[in-house]
Protein backbone atom coordinates (compact mmCIF):
# COMPACT_ATOMS: atom_id res chain seq x y z
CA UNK A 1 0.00 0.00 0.00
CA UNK A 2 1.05 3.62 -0.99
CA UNK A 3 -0.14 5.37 1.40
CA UNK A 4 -0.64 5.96 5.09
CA UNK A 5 -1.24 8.06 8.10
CA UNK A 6 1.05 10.72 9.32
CA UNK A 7 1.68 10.97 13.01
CA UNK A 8 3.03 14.31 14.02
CA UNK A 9 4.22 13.93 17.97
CA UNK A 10 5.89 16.97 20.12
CA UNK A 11 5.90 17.97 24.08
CA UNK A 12 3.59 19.94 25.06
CA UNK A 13 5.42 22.47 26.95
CA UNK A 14 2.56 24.49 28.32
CA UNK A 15 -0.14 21.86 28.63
CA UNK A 16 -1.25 19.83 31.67
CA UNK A 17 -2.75 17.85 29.45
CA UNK A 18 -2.54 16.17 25.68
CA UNK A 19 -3.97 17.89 23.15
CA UNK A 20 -5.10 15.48 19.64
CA UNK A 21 -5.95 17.20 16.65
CA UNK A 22 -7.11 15.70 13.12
CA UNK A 23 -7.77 16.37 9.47
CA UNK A 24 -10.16 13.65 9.06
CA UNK A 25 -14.02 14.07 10.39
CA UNK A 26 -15.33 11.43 12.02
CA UNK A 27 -12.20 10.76 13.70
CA UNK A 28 -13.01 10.94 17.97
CA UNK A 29 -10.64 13.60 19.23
CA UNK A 30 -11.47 12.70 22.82
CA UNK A 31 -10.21 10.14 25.65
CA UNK A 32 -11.41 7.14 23.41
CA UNK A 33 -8.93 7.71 20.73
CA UNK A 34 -6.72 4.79 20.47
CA UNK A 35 -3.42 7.38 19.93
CA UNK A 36 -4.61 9.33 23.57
CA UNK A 37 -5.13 5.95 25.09
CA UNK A 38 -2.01 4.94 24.04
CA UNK A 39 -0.05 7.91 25.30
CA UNK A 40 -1.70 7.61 28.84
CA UNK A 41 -0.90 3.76 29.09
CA UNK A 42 2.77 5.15 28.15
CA UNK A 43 2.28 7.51 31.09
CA UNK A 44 1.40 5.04 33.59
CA UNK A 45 3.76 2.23 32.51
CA UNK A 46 6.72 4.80 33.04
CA UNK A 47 5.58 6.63 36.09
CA UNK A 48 5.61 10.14 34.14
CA UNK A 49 2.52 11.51 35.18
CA UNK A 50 4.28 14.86 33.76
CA UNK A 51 5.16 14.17 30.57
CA UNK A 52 2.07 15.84 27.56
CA UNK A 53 1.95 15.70 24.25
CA UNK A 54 0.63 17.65 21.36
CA UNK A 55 -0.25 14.89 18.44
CA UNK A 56 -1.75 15.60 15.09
CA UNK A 57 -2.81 12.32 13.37
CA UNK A 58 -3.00 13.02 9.27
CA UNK A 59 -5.22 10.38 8.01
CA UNK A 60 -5.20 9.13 4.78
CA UNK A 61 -6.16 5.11 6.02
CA UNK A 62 -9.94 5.61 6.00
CA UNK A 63 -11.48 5.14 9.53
CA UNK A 64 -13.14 2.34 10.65
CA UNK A 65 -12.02 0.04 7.32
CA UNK A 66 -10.78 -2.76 8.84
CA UNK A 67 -7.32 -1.99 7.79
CA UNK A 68 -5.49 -1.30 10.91
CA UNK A 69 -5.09 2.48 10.65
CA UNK A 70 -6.48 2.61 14.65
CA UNK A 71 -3.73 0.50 15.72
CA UNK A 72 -0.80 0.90 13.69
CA UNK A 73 -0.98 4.85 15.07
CA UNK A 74 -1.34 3.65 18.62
CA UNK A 75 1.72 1.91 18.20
CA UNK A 76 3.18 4.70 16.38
CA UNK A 77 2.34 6.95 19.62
CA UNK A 78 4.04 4.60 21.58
CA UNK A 79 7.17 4.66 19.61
CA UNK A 80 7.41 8.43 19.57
CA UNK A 81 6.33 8.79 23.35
CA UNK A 82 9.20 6.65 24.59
CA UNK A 83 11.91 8.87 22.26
CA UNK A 84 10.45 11.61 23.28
CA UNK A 85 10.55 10.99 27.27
């Protein structure tokens, strides 16, 4: 396949929080999000109940096809939150 999702992943700096962003309607931007999921289990599996992120998730996977997209950027969150910390 020729194509896939973009993951964007920084610190947020002046955030007590993560902030999620996406280009793709449809897509939940809240606590259910497989990405912010994924950053919180990073979170508690390290102890750094300080660490935030800003993530914007470019989707070009359409959403709920069956093709992965979901996980594959939950793991990608994963990735970047443990070079990032």
């Amino acid at each position: 396949v020729g194509f896939g999702d973009t993951l964007h992943l920084s610190l947020a700096t002046k955030s007590d929080d993560d902030e999620f962003s996406c280009n793709m309607a449809g897509v939940p931007t809240d606590s259910s999000n497989l990405v912010l999921r994924a950053l919180e289990l990073m979170r508690q599996k390290t102890d750094r109940k300080d660490v935030f992120f800003n993530a914007d998730l470019v989707k070009r996977v359409p959403a709920q096809a069956g093709l992965g997209g979901g996980s594959a950027n939950a793991a990608t969150a994963m990735w970047g939150a443990n070079e990032l910390m």
